[in-house]
PDB file of N, CA and C in Angstrom:
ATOM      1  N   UNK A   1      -6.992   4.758 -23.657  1.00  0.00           N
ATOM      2  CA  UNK A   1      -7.008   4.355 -22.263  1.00  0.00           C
ATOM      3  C   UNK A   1      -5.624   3.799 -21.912  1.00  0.00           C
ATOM      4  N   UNK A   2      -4.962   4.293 -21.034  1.00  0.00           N
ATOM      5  CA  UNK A   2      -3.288   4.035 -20.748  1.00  0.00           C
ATOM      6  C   UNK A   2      -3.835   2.380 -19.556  1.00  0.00           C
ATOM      7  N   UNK A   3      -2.945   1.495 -20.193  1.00  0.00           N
ATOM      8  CA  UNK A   3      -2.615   0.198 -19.375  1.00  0.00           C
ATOM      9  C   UNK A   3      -3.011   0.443 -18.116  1.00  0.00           C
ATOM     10  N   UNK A   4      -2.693   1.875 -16.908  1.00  0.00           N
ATOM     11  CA  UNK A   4      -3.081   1.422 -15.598  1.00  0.00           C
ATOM     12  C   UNK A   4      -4.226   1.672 -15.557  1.00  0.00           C
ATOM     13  N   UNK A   5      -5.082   2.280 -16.159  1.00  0.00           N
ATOM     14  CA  UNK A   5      -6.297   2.401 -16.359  1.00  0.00           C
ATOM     15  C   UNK A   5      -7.197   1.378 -16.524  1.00  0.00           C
ATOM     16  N   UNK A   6      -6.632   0.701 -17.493  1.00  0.00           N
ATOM     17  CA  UNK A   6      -7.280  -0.310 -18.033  1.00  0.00           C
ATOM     18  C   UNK A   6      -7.089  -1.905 -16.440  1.00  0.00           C
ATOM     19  N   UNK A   7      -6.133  -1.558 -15.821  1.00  0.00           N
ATOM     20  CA  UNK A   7      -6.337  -2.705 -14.660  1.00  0.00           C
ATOM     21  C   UNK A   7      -6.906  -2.421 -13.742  1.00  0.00           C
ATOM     22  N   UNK A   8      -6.429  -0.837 -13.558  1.00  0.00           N
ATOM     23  CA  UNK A   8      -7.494  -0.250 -11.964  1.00  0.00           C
ATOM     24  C   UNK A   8      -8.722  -0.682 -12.619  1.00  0.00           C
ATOM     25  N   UNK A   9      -9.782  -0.260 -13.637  1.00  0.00           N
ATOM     26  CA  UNK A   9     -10.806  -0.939 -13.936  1.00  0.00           C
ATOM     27  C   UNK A   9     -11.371  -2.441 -13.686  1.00  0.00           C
ATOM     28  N   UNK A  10     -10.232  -3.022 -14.482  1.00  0.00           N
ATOM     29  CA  UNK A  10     -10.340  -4.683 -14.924  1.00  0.00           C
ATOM     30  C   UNK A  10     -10.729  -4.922 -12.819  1.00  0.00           C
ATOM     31  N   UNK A  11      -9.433  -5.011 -12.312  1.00  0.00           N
ATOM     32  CA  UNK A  11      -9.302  -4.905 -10.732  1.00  0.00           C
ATOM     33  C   UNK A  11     -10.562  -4.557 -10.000  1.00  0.00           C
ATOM     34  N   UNK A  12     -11.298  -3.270 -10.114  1.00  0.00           N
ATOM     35  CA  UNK A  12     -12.163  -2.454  -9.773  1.00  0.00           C
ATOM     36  C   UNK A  12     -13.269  -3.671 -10.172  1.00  0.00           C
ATOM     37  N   UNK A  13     -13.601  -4.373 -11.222  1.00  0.00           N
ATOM     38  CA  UNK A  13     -14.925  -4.545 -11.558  1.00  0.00           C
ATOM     39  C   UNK A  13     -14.666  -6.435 -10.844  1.00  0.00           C
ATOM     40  N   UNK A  14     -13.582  -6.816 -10.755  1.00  0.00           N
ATOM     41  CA  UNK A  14     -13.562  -8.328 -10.371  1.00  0.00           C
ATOM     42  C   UNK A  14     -13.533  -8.079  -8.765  1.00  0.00           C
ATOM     43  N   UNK A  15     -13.195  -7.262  -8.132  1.00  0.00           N
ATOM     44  CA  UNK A  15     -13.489  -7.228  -6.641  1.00  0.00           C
ATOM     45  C   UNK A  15     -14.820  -6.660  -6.289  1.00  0.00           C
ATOM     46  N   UNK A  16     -15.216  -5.894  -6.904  1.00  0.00           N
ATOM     47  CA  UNK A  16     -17.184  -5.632  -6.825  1.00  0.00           C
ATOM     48  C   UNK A  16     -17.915  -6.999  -7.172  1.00  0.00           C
ATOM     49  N   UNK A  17     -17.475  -7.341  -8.524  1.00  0.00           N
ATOM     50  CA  UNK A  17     -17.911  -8.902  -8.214  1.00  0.00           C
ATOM     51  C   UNK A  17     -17.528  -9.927  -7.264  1.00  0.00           C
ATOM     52  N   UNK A  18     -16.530 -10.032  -6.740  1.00  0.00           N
ATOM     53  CA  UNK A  18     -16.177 -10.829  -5.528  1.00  0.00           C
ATOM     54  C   UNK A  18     -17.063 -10.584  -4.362  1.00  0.00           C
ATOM     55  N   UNK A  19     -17.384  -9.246  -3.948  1.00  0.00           N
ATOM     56  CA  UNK A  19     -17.845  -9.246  -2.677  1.00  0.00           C
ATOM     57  C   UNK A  19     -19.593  -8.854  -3.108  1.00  0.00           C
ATOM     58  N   UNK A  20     -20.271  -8.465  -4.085  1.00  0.00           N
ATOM     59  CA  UNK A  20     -21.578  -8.717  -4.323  1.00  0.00           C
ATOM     60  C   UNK A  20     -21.932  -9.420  -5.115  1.00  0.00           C
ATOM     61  N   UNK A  21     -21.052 -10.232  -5.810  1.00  0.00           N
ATOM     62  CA  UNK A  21     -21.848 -11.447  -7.317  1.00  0.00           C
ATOM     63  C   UNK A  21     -22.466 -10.690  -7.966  1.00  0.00           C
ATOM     64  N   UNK A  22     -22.063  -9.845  -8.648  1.00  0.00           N
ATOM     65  CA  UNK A  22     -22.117  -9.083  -9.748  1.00  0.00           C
ATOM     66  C   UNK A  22     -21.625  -7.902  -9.979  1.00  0.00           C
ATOM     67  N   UNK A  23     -21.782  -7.966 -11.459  1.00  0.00           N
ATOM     68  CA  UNK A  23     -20.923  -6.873 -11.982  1.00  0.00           C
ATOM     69  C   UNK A  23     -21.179  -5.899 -12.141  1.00  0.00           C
ATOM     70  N   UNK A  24     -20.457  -4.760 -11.543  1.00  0.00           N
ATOM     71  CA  UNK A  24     -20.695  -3.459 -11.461  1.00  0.00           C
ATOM     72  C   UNK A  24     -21.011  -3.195 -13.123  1.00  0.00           C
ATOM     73  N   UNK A  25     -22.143  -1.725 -12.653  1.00  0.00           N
ATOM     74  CA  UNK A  25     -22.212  -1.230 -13.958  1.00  0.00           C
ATOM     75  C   UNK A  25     -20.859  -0.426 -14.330  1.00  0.00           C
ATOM     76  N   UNK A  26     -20.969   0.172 -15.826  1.00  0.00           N
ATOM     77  CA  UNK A  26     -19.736   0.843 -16.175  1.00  0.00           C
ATOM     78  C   UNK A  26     -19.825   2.333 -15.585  1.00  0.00           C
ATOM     79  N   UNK A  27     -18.788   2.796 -14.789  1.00  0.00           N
ATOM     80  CA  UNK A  27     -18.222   3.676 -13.844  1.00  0.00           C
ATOM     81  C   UNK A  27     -17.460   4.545 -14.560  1.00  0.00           C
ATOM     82  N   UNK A  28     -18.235   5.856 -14.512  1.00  0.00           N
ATOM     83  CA  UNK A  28     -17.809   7.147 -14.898  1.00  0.00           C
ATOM     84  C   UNK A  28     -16.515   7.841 -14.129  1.00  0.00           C
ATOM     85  N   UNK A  29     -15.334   7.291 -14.022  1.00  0.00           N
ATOM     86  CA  UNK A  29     -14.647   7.554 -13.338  1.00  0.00           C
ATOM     87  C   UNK A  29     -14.202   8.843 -13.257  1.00  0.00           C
ATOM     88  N   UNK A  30     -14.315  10.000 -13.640  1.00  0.00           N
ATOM     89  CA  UNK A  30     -14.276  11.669 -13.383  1.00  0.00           C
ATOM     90  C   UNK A  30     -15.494  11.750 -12.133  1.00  0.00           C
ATOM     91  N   UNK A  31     -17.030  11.625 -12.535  1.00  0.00           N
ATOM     92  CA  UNK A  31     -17.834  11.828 -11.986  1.00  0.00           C
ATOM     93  C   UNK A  31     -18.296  11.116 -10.998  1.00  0.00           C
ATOM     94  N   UNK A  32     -17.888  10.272 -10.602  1.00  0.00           N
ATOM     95  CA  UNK A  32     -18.116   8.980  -9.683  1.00  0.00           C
ATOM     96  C   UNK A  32     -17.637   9.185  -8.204  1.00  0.00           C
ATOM     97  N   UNK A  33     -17.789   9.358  -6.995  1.00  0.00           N
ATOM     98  CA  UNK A  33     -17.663   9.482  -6.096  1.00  0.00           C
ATOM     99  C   UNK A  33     -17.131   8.489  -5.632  1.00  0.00           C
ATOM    100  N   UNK A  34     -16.176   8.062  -5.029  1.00  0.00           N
ATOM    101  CA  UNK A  34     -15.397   7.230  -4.594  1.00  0.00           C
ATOM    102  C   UNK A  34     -16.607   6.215  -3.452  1.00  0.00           C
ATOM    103  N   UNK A  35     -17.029   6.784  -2.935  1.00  0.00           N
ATOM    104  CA  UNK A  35     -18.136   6.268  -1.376  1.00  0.00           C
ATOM    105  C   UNK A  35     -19.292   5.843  -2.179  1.00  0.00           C
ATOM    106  N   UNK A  36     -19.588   5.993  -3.477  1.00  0.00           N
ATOM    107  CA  UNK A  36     -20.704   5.536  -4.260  1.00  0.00           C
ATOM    108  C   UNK A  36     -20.397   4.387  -5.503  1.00  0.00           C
ATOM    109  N   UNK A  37     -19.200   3.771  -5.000  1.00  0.00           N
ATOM    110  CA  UNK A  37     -18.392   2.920  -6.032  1.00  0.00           C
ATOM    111  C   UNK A  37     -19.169   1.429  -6.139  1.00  0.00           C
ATOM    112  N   UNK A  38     -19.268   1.475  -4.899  1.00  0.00           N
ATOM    113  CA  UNK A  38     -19.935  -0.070  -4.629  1.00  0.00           C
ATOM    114  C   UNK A  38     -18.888  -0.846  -3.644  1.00  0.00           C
ATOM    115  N   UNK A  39     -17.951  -0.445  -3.414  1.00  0.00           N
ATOM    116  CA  UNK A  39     -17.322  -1.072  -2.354  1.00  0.00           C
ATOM    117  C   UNK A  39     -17.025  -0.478  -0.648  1.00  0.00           C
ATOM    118  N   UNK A  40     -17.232  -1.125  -0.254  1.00  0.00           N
ATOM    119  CA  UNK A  40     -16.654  -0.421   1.353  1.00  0.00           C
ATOM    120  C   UNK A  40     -15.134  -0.615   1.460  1.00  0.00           C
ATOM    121  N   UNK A  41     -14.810   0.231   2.434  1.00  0.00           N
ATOM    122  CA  UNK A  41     -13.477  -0.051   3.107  1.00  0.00           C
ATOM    123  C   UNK A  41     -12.762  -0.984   2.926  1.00  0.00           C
ATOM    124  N   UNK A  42     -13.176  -2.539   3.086  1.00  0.00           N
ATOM    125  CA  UNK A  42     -12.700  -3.556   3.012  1.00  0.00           C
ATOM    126  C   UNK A  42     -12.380  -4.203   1.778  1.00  0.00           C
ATOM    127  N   UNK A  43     -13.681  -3.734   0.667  1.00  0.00           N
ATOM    128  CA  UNK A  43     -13.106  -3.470  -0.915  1.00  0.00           C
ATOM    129  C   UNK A  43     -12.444  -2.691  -1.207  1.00  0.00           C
ATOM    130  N   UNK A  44     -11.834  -1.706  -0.510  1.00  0.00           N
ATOM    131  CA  UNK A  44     -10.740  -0.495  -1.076  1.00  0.00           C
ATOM    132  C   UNK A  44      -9.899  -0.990  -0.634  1.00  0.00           C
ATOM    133  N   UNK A  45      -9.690  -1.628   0.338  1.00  0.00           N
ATOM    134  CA  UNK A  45      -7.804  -2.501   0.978  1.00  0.00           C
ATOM    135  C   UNK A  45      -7.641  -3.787  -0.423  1.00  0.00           C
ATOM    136  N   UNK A  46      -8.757  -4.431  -0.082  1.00  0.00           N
ATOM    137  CA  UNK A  46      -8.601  -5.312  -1.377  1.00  0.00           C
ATOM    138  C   UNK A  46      -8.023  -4.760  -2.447  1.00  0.00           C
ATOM    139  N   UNK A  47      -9.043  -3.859  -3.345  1.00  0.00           N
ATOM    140  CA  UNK A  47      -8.587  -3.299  -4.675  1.00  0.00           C
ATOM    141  C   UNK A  47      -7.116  -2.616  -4.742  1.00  0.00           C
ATOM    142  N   UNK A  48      -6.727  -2.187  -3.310  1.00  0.00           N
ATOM    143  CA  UNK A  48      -5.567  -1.595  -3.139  1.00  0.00           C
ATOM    144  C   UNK A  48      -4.259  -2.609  -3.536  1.00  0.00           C
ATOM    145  N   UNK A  49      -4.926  -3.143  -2.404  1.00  0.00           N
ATOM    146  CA  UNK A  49      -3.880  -4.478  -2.082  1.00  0.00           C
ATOM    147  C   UNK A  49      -3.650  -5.351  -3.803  1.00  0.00           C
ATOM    148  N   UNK A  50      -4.753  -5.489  -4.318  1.00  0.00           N
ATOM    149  CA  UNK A  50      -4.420  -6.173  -5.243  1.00  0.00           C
ATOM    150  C   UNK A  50      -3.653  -5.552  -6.335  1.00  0.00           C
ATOM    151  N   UNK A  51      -3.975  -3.975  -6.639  1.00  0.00           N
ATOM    152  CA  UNK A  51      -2.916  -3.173  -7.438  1.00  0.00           C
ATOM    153  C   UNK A  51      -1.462  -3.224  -7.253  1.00  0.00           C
ATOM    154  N   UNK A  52      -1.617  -2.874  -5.983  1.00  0.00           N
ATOM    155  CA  UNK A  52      -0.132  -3.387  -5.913  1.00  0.00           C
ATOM    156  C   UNK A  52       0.917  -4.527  -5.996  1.00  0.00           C
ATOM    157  N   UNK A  53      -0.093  -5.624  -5.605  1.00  0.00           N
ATOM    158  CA  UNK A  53       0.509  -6.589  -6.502  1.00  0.00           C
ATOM    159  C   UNK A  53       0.413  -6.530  -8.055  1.00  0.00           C
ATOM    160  N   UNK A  54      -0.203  -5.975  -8.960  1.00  0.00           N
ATOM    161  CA  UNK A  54      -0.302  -5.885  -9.892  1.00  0.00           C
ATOM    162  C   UNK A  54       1.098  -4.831 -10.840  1.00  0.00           C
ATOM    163  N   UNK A  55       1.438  -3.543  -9.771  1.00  0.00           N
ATOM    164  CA  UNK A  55       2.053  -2.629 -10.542  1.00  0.00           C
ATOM    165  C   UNK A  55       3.252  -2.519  -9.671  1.00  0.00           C
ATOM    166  N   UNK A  56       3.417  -3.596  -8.543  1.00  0.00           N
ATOM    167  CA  UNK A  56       4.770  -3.138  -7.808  1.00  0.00           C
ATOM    168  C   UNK A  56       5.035  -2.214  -6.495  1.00  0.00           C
ATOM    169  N   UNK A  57       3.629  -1.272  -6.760  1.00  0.00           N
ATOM    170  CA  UNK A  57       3.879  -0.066  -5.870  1.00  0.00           C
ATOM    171  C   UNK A  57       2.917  -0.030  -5.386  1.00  0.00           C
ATOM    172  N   UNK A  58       2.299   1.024  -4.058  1.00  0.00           N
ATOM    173  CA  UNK A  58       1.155   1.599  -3.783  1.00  0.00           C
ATOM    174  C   UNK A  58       1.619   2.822  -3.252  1.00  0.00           C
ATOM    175  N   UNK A  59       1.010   3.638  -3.928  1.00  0.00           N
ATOM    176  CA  UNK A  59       0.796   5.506  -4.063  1.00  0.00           C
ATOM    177  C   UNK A  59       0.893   5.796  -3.088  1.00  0.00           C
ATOM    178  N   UNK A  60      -0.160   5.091  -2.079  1.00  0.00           N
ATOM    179  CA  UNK A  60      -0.534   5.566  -1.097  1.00  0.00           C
ATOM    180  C   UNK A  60       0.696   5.456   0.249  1.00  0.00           C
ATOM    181  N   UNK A  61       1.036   4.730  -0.001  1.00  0.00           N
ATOM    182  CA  UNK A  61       2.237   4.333   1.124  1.00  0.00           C
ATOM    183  C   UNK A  61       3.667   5.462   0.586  1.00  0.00           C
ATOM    184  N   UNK A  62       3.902   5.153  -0.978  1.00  0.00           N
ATOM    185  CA  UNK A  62       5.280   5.878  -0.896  1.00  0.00           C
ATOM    186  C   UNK A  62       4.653   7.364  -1.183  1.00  0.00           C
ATOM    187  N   UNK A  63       3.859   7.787  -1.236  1.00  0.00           N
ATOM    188  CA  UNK A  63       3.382   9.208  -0.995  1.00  0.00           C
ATOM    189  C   UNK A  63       4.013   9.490   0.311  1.00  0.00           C
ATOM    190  N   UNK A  64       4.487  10.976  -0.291  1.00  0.00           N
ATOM    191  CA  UNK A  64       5.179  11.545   1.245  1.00  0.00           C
ATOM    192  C   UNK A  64       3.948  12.091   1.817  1.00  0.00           C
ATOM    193  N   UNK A  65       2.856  12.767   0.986  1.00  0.00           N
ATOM    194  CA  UNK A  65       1.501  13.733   1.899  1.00  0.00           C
ATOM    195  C   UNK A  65       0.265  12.778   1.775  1.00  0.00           C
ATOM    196  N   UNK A  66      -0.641  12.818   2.832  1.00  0.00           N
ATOM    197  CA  UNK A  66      -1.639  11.977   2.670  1.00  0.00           C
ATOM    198  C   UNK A  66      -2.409  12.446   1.226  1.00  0.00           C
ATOM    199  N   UNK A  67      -3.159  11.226   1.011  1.00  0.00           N
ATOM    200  CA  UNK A  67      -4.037  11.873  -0.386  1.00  0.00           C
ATOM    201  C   UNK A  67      -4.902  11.504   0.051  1.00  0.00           C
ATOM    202  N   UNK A  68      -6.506  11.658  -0.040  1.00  0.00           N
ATOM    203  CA  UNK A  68      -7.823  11.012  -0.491  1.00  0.00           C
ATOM    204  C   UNK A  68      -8.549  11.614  -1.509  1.00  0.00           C
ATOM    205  N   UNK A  69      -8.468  10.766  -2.511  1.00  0.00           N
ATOM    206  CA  UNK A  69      -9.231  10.891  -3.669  1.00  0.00           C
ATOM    207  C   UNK A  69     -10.665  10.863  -3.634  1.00  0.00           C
ATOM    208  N   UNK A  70     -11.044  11.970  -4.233  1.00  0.00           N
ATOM    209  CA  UNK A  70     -12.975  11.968  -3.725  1.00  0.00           C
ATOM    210  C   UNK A  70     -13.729  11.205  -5.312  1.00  0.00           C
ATOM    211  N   UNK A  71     -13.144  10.975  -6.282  1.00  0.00           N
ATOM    212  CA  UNK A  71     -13.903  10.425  -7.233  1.00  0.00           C
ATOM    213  C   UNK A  71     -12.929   9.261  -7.840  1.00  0.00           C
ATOM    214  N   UNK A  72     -13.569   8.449  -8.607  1.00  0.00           N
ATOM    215  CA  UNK A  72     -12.659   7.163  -9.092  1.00  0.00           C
ATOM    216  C   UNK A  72     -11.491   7.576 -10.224  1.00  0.00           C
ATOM    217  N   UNK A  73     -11.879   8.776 -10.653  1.00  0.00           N
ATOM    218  CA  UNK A  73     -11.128   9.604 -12.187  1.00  0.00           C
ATOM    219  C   UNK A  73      -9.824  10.000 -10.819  1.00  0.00           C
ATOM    220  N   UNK A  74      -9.922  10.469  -9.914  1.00  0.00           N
ATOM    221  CA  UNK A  74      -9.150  11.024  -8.763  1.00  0.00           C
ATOM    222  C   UNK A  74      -8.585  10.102  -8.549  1.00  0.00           C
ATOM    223  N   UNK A  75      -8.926   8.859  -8.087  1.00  0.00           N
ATOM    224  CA  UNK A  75      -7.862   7.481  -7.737  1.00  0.00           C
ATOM    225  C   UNK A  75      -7.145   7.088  -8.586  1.00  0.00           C
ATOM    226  N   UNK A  76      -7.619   6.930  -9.927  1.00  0.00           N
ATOM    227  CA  UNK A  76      -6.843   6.518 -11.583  1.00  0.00           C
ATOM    228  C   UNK A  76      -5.820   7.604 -11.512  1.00  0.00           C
ATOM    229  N   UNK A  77      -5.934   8.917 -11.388  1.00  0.00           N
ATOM    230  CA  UNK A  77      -5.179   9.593 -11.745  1.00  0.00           C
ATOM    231  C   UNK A  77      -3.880   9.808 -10.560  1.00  0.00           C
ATOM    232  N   UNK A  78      -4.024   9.454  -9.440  1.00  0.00           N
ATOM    233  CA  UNK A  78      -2.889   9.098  -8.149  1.00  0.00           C
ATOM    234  C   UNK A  78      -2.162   8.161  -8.602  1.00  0.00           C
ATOM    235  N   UNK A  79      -2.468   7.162  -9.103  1.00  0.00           N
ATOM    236  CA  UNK A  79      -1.912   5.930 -10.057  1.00  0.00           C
ATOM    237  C   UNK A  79      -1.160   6.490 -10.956  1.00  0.00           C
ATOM    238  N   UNK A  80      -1.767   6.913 -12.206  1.00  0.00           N
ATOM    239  CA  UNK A  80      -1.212   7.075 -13.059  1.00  0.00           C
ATOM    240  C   UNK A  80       0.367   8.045 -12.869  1.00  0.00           C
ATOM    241  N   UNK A  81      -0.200   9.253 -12.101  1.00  0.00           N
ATOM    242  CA  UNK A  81       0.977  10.435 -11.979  1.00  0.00           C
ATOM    243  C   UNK A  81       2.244   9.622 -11.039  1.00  0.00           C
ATOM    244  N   UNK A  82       1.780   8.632 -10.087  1.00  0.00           N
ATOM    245  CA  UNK A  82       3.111   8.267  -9.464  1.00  0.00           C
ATOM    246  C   UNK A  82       3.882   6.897 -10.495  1.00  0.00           C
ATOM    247  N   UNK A  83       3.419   6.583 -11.089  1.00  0.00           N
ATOM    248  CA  UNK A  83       3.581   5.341 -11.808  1.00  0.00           C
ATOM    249  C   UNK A  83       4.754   6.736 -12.573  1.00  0.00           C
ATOM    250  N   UNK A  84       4.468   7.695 -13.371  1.00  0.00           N
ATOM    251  CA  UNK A  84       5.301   8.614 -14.064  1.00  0.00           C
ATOM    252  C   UNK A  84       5.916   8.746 -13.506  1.00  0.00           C
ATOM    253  N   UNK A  85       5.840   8.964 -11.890  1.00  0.00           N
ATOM    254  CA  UNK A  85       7.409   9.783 -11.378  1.00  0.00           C
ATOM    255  C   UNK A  85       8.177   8.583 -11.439  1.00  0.00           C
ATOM    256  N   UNK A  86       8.099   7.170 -11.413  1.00  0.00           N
ATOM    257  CA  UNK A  86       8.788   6.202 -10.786  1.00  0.00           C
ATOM    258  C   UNK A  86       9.216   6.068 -12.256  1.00  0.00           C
ATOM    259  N   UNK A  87       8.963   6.215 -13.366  1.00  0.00           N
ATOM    260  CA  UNK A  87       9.370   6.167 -14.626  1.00  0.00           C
ATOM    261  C   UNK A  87       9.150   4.909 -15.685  1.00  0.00           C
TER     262      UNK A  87
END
């Protein structure tokens, strides 16, 4: 499991607990549908927001083309590939 993996998770499971008091079950992130995560909108700015304080960057902003990722393996992996280009 590569380090950003391991925080989008860590990240992922302390903001599901923040906004429902409890902890998500463990999330098949290939198969997992992004809209079936357990968070709304307002948990995806969060989780966003907080990555980026975490790694410096957000994908989503220095992406030149829009992205939306339809599963959580899809969001890890927007992470991971721009985290590579930036080196």
């Amino acid at each position: 499991m590569t380090p950003i993996r391991q925080t989008i998770l860590a990240t992922y499971a302390e903001v599901v607990e923040s906004q429902s008091g409890a902890r998500p079950a463990a999330l098949p992130d290939d198969g997992a549908v992004l809209l079936e995560s357990g968070l709304d909108s307002l948990g995806f700015a969060i989780l966003v927001t907080r990555l980026e304080e975490s790694f410096g960057f957000d994908p989503f902003v220095e992406s030149s083309e829009a992205y939306y990722p339809v599963t959580f393996g899809d969001f890890i992996g927007f992470y991971e590939a721009h985290a590579a280009k930036r080196g």
